[in-house]
N, C-alpha and C. Protein backbone atom coordinates (compact mmCIF):
# COMPACT_ATOMS: atom_id res chain seq x y z
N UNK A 1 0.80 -1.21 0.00
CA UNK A 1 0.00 0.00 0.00
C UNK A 1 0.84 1.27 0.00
N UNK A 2 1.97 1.13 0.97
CA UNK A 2 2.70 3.03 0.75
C UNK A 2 3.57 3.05 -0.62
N UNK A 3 3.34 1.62 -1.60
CA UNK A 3 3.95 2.14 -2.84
C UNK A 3 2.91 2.84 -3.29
N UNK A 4 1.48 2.48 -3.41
CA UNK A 4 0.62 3.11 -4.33
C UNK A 4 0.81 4.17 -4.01
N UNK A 5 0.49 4.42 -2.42
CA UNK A 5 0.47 6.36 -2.19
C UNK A 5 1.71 7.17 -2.71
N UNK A 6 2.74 6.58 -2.95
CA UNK A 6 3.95 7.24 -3.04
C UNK A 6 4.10 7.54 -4.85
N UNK A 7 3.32 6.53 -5.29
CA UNK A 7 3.19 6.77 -7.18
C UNK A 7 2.20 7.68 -7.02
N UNK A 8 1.22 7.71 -6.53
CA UNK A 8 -0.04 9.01 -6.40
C UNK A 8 0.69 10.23 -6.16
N UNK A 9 1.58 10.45 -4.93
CA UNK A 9 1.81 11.31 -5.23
C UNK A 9 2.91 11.94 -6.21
N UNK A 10 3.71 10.71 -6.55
CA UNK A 10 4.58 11.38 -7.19
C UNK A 10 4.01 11.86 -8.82
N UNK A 11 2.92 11.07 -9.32
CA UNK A 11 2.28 11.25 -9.93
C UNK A 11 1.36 12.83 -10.38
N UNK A 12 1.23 13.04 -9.02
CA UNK A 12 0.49 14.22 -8.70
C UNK A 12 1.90 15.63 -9.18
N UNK A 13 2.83 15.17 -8.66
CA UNK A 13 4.02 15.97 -8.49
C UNK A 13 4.08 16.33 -10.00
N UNK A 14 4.25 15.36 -10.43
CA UNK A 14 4.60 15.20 -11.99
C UNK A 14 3.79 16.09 -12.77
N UNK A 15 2.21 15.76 -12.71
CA UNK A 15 1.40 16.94 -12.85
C UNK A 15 1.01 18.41 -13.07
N UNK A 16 1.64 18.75 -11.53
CA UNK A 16 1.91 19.97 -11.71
C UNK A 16 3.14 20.72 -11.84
N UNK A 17 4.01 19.80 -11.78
CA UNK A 17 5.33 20.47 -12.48
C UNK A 17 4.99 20.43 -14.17
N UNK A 18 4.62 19.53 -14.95
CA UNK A 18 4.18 19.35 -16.45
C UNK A 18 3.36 20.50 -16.78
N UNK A 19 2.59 21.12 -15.74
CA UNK A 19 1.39 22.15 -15.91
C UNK A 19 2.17 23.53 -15.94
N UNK A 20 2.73 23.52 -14.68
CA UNK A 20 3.50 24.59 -14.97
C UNK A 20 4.36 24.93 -15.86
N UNK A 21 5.51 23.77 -16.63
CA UNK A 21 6.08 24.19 -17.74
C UNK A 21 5.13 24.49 -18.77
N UNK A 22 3.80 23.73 -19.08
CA UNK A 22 3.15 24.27 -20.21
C UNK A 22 2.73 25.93 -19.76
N UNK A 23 2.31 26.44 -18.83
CA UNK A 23 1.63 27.62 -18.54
C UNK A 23 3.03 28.38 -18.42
N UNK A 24 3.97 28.29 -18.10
CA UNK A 24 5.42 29.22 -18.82
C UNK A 24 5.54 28.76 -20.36
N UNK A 25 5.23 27.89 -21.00
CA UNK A 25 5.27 28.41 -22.50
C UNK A 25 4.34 29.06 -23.03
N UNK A 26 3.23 28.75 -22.63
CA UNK A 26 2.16 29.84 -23.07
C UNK A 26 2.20 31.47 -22.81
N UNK A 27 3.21 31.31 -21.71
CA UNK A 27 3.41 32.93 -21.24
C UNK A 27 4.60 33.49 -22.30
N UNK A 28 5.79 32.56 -22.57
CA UNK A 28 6.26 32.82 -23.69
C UNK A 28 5.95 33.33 -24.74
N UNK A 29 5.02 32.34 -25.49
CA UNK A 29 4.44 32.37 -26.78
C UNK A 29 3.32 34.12 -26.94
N UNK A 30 2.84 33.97 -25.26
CA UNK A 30 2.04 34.79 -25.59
C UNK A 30 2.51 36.19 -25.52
N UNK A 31 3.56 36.64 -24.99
CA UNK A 31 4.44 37.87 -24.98
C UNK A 31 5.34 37.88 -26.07
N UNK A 32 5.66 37.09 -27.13
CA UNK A 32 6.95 37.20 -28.34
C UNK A 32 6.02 38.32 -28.93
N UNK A 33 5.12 38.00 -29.67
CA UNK A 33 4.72 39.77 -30.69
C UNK A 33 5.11 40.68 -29.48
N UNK A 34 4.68 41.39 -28.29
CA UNK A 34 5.31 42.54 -27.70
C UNK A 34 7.16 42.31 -27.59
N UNK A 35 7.53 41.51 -27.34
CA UNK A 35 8.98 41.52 -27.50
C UNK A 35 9.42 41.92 -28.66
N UNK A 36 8.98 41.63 -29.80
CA UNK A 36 9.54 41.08 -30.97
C UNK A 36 9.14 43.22 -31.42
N UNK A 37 8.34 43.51 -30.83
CA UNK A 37 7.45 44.82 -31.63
C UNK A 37 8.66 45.98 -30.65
N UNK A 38 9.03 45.36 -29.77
CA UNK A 38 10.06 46.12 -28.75
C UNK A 38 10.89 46.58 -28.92
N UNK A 39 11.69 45.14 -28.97
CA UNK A 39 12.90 45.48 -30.15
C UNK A 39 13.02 45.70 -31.59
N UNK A 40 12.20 45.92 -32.03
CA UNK A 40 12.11 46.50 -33.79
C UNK A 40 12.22 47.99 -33.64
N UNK A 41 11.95 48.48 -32.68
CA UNK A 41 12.44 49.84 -32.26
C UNK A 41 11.70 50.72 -33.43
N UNK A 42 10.75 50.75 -33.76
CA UNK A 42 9.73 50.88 -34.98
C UNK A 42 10.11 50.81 -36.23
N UNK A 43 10.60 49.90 -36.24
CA UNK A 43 11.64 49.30 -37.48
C UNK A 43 10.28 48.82 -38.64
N UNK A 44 9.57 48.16 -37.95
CA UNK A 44 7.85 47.21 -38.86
C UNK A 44 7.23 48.80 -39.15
N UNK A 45 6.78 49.08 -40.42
CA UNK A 45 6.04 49.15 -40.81
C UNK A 45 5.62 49.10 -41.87
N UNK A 46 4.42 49.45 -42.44
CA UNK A 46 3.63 49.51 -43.78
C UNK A 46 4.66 49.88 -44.17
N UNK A 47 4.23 49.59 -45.64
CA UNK A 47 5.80 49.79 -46.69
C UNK A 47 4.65 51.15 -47.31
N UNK A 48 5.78 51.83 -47.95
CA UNK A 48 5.25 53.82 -48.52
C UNK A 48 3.75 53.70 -48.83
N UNK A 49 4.07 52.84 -49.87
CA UNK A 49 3.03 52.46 -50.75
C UNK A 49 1.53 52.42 -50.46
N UNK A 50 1.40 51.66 -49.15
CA UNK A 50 0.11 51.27 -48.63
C UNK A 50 -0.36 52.74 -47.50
N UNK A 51 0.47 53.19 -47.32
CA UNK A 51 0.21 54.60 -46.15
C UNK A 51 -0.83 55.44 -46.51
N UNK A 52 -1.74 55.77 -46.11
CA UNK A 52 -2.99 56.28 -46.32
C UNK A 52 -4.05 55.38 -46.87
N UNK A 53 -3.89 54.12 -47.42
CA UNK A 53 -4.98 52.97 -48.34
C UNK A 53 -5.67 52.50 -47.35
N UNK A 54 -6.60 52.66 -46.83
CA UNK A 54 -7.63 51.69 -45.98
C UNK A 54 -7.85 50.62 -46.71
N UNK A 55 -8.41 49.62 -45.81
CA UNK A 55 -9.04 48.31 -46.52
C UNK A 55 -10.73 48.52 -46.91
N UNK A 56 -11.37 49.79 -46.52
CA UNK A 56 -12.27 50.00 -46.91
C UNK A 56 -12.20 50.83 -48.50
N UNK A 57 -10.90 51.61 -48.46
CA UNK A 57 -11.00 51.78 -50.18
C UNK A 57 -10.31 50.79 -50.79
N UNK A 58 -9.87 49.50 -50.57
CA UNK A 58 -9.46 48.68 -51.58
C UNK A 58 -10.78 48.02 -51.75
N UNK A 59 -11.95 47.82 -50.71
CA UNK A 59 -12.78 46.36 -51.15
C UNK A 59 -14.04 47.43 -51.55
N UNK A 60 -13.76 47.80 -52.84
CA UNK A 60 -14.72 48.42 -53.43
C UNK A 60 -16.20 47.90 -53.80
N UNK A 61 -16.11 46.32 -54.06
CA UNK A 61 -17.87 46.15 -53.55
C UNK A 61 -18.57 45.68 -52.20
N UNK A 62 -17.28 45.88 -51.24
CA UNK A 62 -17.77 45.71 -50.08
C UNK A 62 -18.00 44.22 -49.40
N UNK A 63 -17.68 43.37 -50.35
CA UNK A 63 -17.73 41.96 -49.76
C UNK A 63 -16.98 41.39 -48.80
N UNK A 64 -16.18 42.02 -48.15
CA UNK A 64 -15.19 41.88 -47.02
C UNK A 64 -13.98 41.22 -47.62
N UNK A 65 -13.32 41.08 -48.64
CA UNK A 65 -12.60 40.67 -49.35
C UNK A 65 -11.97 41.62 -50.36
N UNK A 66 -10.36 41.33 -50.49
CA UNK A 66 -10.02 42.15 -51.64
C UNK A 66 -10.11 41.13 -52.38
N UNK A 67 -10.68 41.31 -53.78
CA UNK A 67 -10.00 39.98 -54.58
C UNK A 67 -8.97 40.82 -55.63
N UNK A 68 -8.98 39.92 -56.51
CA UNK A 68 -7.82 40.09 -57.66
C UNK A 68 -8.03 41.31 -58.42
N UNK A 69 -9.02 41.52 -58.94
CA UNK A 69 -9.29 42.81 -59.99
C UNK A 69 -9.01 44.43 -58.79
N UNK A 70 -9.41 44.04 -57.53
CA UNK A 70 -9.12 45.03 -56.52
C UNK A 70 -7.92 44.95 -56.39
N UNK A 71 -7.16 44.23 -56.25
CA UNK A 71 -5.58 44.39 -56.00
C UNK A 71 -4.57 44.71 -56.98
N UNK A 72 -5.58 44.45 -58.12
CA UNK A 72 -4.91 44.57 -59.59
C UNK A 72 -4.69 45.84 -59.72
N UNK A 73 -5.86 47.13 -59.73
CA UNK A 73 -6.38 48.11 -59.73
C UNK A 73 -5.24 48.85 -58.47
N UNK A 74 -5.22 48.70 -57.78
CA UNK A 74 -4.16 49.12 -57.07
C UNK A 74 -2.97 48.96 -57.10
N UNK A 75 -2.60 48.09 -57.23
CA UNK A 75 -1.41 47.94 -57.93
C UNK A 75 -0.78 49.11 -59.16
N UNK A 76 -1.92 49.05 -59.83
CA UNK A 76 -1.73 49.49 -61.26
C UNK A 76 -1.37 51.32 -60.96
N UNK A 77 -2.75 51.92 -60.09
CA UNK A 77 -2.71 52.78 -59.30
C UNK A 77 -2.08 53.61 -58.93
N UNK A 78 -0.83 52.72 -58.27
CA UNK A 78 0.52 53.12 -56.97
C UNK A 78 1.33 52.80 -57.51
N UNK A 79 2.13 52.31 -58.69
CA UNK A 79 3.17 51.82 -59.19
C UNK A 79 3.77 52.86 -60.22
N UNK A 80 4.64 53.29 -60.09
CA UNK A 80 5.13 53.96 -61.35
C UNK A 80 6.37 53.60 -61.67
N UNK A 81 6.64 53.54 -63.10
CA UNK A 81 7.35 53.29 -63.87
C UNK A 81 9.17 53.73 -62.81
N UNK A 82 9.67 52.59 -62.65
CA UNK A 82 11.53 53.16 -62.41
C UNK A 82 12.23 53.32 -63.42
N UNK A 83 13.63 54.06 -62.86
CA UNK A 83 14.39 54.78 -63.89
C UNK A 83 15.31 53.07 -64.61
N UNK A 84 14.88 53.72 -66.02
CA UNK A 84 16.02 52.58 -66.49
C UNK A 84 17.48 52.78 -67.17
């Protein structure tokens, strides 16, 4: 009998040490975007191009989607010819 209790608890032990490493990776995982946005030192952003474009003037019929002819159209838009 004091083996069983002694696998119970070590069992138990096991448990919440296993719990706790998962709930420190989740604390990991869940703080990398603020780390990662930290040190970029505002390094991320929109590239020129897109600065002022809402996603409400790209999805011109409103279907919550850009598709292709919308992205095309913009594209076409914002692009100008480089020096050759």
């Amino acid at each position: 009998m004091p083996n069983n209790l002694r696998q119970e608890r070590l069992r138990r032990q096991r448990n919440a040490f296993l719990a706790f490493l998962g709930a420190v990776f989740v604390s990991l995982v869940a703080a990398l975007p603020l780390v990662v946005a930290g040190l970029s030192g505002g390094r991320i952003a929109a590239p020129q191009v897109l600065n002022g474009v809402s996603f409400g003037g790209l999805d011109r019929n409103h279907d919550g989607y850009v598709d292709r002819a919308e992205s095309a159209a913009f594209a076409r838009a914002h692009t100008s010819p480089g020096p050759r």
